[in-house]
C-alpha atoms as a PDB file:
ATOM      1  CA  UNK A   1     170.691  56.292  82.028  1.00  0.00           C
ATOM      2  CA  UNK A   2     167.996  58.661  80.548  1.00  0.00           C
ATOM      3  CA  UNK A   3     165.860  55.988  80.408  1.00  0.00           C
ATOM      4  CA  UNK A   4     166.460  54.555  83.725  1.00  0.00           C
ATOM      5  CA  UNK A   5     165.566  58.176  85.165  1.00  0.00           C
ATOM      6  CA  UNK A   6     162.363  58.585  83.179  1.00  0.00           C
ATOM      7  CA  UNK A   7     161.131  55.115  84.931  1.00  0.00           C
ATOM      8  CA  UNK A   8     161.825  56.246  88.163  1.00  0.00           C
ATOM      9  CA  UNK A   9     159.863  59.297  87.809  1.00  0.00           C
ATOM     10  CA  UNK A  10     157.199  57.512  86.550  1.00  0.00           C
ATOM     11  CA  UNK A  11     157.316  55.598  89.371  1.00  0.00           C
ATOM     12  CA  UNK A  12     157.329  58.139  91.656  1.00  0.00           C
ATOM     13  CA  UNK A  13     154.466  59.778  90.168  1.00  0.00           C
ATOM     14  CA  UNK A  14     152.543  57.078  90.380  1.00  0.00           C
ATOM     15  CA  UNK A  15     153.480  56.484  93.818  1.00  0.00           C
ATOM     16  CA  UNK A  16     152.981  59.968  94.438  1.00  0.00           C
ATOM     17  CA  UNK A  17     149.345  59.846  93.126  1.00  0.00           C
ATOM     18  CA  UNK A  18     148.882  56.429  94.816  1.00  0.00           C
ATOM     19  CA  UNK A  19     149.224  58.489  98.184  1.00  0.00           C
ATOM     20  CA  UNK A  20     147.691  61.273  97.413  1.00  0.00           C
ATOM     21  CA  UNK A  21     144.336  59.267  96.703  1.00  0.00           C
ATOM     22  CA  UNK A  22     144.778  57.289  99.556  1.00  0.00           C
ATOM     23  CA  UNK A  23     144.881  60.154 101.772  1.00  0.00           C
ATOM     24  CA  UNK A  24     141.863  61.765 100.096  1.00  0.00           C
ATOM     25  CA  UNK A  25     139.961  58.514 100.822  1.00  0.00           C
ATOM     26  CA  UNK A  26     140.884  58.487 103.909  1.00  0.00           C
ATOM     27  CA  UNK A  27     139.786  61.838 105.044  1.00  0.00           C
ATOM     28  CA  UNK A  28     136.456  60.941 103.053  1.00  0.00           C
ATOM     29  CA  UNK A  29     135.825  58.538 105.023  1.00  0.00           C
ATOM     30  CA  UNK A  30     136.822  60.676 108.511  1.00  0.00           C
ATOM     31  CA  UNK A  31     134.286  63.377 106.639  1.00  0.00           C
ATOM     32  CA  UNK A  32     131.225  60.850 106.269  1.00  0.00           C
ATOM     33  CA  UNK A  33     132.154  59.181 109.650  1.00  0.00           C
ATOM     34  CA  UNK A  34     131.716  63.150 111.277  1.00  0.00           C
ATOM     35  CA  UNK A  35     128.459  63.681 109.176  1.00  0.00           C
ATOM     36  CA  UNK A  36     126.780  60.545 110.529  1.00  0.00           C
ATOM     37  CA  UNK A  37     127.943  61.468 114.046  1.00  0.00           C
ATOM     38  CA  UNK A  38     126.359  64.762 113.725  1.00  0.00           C
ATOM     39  CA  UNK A  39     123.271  63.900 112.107  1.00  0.00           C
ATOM     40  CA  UNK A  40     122.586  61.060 114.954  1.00  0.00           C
ATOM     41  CA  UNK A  41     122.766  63.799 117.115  1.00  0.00           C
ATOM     42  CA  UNK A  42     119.827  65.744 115.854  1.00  0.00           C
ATOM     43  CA  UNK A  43     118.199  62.331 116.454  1.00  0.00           C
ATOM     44  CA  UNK A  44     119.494  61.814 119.790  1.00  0.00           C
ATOM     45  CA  UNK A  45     118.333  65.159 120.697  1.00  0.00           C
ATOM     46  CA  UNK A  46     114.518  64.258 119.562  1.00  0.00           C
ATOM     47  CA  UNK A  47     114.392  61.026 121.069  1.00  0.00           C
ATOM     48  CA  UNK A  48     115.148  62.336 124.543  1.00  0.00           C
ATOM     49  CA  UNK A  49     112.447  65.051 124.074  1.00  0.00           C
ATOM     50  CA  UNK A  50     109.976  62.331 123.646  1.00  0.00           C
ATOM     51  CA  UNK A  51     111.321  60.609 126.736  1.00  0.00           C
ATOM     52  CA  UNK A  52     110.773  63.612 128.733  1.00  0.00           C
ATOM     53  CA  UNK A  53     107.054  64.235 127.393  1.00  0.00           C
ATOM     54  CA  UNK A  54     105.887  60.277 127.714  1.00  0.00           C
ATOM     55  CA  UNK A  55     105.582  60.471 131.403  1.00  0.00           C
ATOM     56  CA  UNK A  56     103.918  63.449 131.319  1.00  0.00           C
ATOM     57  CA  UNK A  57     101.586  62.274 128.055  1.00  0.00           C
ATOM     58  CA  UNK A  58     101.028  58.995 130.430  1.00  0.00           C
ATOM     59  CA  UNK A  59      99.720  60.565 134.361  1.00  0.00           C
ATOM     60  CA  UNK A  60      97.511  62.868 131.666  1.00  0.00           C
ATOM     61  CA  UNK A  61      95.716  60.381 130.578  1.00  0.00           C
ATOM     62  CA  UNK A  62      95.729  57.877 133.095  1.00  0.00           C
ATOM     63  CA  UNK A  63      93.465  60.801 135.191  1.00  0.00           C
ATOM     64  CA  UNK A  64      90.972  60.614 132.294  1.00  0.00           C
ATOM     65  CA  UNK A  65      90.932  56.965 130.789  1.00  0.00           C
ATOM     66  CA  UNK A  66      91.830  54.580 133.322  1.00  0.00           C
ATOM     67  CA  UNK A  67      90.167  51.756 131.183  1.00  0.00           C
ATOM     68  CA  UNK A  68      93.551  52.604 129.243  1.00  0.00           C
ATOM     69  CA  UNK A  69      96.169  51.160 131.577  1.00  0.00           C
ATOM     70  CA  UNK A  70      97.889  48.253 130.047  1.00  0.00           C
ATOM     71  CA  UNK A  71      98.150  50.724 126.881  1.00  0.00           C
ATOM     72  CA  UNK A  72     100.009  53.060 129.472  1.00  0.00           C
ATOM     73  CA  UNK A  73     102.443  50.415 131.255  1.00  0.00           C
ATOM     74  CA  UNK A  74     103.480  49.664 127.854  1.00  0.00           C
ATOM     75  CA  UNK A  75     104.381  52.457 126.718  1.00  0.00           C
ATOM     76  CA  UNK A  76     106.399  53.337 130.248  1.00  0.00           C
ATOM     77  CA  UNK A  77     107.960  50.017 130.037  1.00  0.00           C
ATOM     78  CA  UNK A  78     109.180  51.047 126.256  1.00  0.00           C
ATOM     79  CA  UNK A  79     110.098  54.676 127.144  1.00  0.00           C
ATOM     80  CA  UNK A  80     112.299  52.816 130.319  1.00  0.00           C
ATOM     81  CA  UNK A  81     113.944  50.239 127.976  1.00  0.00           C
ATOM     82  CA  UNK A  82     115.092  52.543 125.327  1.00  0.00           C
ATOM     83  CA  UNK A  83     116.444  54.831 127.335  1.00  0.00           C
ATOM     84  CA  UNK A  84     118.399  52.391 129.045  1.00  0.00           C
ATOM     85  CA  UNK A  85     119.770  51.249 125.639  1.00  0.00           C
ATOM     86  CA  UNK A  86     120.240  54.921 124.663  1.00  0.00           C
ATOM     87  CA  UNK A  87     122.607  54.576 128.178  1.00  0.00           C
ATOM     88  CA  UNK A  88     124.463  51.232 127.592  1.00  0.00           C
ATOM     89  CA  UNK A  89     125.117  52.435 123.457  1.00  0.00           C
ATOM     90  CA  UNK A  90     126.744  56.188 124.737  1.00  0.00           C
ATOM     91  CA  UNK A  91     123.306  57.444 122.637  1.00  0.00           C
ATOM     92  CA  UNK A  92     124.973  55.672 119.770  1.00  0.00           C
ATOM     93  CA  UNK A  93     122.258  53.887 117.312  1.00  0.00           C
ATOM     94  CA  UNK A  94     122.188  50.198 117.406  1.00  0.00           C
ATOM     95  CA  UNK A  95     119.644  47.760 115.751  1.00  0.00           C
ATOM     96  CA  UNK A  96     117.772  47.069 119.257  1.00  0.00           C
ATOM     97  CA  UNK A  97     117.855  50.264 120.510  1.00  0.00           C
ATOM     98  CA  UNK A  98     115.924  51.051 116.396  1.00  0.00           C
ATOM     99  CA  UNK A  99     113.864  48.420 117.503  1.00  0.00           C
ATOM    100  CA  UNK A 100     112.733  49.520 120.900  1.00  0.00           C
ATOM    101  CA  UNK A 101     112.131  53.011 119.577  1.00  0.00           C
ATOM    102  CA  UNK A 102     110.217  51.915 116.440  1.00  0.00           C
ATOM    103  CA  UNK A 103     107.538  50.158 119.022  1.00  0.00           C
ATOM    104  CA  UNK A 104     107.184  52.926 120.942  1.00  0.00           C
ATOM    105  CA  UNK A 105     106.416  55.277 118.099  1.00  0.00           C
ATOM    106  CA  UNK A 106     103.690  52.887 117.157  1.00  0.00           C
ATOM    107  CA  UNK A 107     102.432  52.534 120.836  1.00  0.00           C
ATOM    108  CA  UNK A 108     102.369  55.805 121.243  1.00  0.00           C
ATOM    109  CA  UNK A 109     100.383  56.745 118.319  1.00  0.00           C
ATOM    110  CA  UNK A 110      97.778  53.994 119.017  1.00  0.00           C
ATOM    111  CA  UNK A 111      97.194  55.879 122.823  1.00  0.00           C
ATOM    112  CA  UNK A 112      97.056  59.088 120.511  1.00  0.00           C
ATOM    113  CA  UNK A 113      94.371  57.241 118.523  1.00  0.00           C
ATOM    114  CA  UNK A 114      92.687  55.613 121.349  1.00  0.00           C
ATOM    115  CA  UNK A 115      91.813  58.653 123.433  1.00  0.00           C
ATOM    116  CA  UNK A 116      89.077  59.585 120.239  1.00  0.00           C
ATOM    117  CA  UNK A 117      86.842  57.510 122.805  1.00  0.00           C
ATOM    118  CA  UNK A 118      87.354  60.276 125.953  1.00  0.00           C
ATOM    119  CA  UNK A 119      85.745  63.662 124.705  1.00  0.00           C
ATOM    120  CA  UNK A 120      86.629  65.304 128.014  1.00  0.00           C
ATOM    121  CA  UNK A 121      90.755  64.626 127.537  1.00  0.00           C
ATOM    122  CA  UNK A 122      91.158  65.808 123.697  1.00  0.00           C
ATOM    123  CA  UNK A 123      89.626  69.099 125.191  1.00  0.00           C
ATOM    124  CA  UNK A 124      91.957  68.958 127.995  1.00  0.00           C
ATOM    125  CA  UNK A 125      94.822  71.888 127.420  1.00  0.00           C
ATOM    126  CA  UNK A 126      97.727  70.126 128.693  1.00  0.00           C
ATOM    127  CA  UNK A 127      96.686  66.821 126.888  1.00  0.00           C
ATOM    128  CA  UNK A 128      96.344  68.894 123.595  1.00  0.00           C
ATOM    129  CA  UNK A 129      99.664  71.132 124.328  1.00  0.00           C
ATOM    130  CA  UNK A 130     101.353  67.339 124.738  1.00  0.00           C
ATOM    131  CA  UNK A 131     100.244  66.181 121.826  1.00  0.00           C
ATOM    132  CA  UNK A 132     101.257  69.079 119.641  1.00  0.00           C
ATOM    133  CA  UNK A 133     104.792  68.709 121.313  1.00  0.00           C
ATOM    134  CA  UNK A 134     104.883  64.646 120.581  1.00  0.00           C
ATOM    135  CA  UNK A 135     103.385  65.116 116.981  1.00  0.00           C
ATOM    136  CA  UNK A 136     106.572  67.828 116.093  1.00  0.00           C
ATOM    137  CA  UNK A 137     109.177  65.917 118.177  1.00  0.00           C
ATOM    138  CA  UNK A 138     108.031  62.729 115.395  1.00  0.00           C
ATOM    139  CA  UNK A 139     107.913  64.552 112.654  1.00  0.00           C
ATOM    140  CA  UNK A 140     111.186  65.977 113.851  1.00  0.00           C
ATOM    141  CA  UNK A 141     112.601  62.547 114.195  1.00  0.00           C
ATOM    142  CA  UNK A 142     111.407  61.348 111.004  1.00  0.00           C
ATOM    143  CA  UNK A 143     112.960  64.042 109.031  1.00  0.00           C
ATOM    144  CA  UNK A 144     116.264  63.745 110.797  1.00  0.00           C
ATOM    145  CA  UNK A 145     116.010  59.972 110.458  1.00  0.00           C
ATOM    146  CA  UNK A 146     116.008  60.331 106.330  1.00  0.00           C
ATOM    147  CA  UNK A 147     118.745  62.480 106.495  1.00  0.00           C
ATOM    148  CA  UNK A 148     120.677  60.359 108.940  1.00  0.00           C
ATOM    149  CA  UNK A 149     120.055  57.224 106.671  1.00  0.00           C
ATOM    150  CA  UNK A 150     121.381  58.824 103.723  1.00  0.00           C
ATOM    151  CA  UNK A 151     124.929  59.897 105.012  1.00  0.00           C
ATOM    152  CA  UNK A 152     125.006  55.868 106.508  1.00  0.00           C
ATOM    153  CA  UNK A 153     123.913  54.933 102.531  1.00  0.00           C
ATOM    154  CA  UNK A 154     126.511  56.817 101.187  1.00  0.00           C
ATOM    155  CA  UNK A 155     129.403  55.967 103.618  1.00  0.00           C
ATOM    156  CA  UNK A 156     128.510  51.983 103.241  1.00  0.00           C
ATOM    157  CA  UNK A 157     128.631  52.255 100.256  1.00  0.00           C
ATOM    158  CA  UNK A 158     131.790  53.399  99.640  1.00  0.00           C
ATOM    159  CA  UNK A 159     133.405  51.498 102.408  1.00  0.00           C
ATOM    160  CA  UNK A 160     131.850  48.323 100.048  1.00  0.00           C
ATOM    161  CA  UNK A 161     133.016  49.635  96.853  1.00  0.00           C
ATOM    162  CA  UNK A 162     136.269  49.066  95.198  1.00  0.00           C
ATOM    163  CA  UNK A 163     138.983  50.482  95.444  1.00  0.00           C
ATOM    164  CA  UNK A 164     137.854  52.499  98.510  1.00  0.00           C
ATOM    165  CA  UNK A 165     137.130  49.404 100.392  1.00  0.00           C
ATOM    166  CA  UNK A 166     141.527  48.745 100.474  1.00  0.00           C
ATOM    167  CA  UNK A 167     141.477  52.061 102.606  1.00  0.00           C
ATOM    168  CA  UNK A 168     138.675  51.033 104.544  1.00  0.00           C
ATOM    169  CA  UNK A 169     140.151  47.682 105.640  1.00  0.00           C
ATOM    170  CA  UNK A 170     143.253  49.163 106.137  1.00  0.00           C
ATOM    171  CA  UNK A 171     142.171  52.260 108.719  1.00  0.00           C
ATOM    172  CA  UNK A 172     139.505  49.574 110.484  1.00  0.00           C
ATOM    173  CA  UNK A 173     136.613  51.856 108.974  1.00  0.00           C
ATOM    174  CA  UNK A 174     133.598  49.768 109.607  1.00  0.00           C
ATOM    175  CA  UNK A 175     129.861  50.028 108.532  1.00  0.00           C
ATOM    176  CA  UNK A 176     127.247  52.253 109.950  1.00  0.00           C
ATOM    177  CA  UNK A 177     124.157  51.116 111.684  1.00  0.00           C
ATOM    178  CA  UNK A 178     120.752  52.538 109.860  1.00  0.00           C
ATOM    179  CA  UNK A 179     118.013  53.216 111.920  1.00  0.00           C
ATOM    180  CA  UNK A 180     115.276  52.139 110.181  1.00  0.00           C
ATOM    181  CA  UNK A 181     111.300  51.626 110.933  1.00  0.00           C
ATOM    182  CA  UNK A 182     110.535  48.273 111.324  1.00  0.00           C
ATOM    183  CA  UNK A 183     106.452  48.871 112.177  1.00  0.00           C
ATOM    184  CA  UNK A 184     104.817  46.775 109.679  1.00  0.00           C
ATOM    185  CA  UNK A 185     101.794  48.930 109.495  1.00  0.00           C
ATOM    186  CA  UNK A 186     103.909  51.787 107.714  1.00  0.00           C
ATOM    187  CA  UNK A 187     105.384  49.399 105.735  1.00  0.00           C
ATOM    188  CA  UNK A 188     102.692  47.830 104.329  1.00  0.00           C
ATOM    189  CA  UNK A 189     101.425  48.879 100.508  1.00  0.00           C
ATOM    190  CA  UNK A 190      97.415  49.102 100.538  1.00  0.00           C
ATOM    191  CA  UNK A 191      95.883  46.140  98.855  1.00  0.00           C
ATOM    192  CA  UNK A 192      94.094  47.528  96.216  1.00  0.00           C
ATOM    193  CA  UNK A 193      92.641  43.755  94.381  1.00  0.00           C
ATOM    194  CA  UNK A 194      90.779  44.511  90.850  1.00  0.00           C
ATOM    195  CA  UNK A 195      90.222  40.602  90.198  1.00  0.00           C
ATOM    196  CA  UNK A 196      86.782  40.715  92.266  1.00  0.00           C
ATOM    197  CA  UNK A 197      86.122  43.976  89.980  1.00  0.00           C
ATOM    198  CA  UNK A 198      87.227  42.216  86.761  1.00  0.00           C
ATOM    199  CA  UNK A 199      85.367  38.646  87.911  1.00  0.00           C
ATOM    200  CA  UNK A 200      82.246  39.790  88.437  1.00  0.00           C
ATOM    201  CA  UNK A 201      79.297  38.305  86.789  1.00  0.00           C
ATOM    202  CA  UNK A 202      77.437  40.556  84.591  1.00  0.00           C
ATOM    203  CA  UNK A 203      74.060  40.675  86.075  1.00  0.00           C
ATOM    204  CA  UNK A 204      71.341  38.914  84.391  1.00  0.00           C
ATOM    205  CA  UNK A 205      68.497  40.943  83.026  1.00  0.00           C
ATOM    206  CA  UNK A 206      65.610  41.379  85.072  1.00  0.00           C
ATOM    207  CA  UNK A 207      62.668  39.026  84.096  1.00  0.00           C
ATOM    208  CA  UNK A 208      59.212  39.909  84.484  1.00  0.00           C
ATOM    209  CA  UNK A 209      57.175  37.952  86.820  1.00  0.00           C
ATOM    210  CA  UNK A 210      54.113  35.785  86.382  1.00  0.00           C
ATOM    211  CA  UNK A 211      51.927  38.602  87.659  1.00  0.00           C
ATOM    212  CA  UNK A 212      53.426  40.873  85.554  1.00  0.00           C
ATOM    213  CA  UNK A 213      53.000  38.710  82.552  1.00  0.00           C
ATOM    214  CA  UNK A 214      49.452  38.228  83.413  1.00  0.00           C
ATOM    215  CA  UNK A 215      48.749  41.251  83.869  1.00  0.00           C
ATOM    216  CA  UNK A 216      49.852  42.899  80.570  1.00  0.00           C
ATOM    217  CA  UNK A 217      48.036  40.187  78.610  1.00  0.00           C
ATOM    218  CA  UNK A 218      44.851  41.961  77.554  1.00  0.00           C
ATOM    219  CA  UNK A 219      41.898  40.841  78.875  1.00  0.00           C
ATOM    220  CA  UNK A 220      38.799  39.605  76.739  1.00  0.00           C
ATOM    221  CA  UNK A 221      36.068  41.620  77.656  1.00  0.00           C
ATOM    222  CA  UNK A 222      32.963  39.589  78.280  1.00  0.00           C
ATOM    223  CA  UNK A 223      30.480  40.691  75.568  1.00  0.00           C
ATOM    224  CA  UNK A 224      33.417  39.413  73.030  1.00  0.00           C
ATOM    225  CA  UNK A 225      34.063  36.160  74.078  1.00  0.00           C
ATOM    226  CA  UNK A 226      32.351  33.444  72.438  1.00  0.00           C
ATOM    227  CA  UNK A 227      29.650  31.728  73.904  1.00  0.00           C
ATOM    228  CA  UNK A 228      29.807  27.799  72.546  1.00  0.00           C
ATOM    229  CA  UNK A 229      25.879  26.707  72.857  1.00  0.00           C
ATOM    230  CA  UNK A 230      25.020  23.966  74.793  1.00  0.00           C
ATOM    231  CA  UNK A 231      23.429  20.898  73.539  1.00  0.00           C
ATOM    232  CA  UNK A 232      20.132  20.758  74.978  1.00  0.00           C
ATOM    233  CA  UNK A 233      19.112  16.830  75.407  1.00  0.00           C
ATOM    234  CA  UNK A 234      16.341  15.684  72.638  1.00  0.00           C
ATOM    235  CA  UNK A 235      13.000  15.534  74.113  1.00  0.00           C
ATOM    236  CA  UNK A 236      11.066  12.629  74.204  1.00  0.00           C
ATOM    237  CA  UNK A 237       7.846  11.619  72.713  1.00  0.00           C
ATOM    238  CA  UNK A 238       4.999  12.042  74.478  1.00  0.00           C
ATOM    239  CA  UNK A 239       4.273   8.314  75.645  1.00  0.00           C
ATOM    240  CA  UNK A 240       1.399   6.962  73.545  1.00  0.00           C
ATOM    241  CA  UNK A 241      -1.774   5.707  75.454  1.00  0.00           C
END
C-alpha cells in the first residue's frame, strides 16, 4: 500500500509539473506574441508618417525639377500601394507589404540623391524641413525594425524548438512575419579584389635610350684622334727624250 501511494504521488508531481510548464509556455508565448504586436506598432506608426510627408516631399520638388517626373510617379505609385496593403493586412506586416516598403525607401532616397543636381531646391526651407523629417522618420524605422526582428527571432524560435513547439501546435501559435530589407544595394558587401594588387607585374627597370647612351660616351676630341696618312701615288719618271 505504501508503495502504491508513493507512485501516485510521484505521479502527480510529475503531472503537476507537466502543467505547470505547460502553462508557463503558454503564457510565454502570449508574452512574445504581445511584444511583437507592440513593437510593429512603433513601426506602423513611422511608416504612416512617411506616407503623410511623400506627397508633400513630391509637389516640392516637382515645382523645382520637373525633368524628375517618372522618379516622382514612382514613388506616388509606391506610397499608394503600400498603404493599401497597410489597409487590406489591418497594418499587420506581411512579406509584400516588406516588399513594397523596402522599394520605396530606396526610391525615395535616390530622389533625395537626385535633387544634388537643383541648387535652388536643397536651399528651399520646406524641401530641407522635409527632408530632415523623412531622414528621422527612416532612421526611426530602422531602429524599430531591429528591435521588431528580434522579438520575431526569439518567438520563432521557440515555437521551432523542442519541447516548446508541443505547446505551440497545440494553442495554434504560428510563426511571425520579419520585415526585412530586401534592397540589394544595402545588402551588398564592397568588393574589395587584392588579386590585381598581388598580380601585378613588377615593372621593368628603366633602360637608357640610344641618345642617352651616345651621349655619355666621351667624345674624342679632335687633336687626339689619330690621323692614318694617306698613301700618296709614286711619281713617275720624267719621260726620257
Amino acid at each position: 500500500m505504501d508503495t502504491l501511494l508513493i507512485i501516485l504521488a510521484v505521479l502527480v508531481v510529475l503531472a503537476l509539473g507537466v502543467v505547470l510548464w505547460g502553462v508557463g509556455a503558454y503564457n510565454g508565448f502570449v508574452k512574445s506574441r504581445n511584444l511583437i504586436q507592440e513593437s510593429w506598432r512603433q513601426i506602423d506608426v513611422e511608416l504612416n508618417r512617411r506616407y503623410e510627408l511623400i506627397p508633400n516631399l513630391v509637389e516640392t520638388v516637382r515645382g523645382y525639377a520637373a525633368h524628375e517626373r517618372n522618379t516622382l510617379e514612382q514613388i506616388t505609385a509606391l506610397r499608394n500601394q503600400a498603404r493599401s496593403l497597410a489597409g487590406q493586412s489591418g497594418g499587420q506586416p506581411t512579406e509584400q507589404r516588406a516588399a513594397v516598403e523596402s522599394e520605396l525607401t530606396q526610391a525615395v532616397h535616390n530622389l533625395l540623391v537626385s535633387v544634388e543636381a537643383y541648387p535652388d531646391l536643397k536651399s528651399n526651407q520646406n524641401f530641407m524641413q522635409l527632408q530632415r523629417e523623412l531622414t528621422d522618420t527612416e532612421d526611426r524605422i530602422a531602429a524599430a525594425r531591429r528591435f521588431y526582428n528580434a522579438n520575431v527571432r526569439d518567438y520563432n524560435t521557440r515555437i521551432e524548438s523542442v519541447p516548446s513547439n508541443i505547446i505551440a501546435g497545440f494553442a495554434k501559435f504560428e510563426k511571425a512575419t520579419y520585415f526585412e530589407v530586401n534592397d540589394p544595394m544595402v545588402r551588398q558587401a564592397p568588393d574589395v579584389n587584392f588579386g590585381e594588387i598581388s598580380q601585378r607585374p613588377t615593372a621593368a627597370p628603366e633602360q637608357p635610350q640610344l641618345g642617352q647612351q651616345q651621349a655619355q660616351q666621351p667624345v674624342q676630341p679632335p687633336q687626339q684622334q689619330i690621323q692614318q696618312p694617306q698613301q700618296q701615288p709614286a711619281e713617275r719618271p720624267p719621260f726620257e727624250n
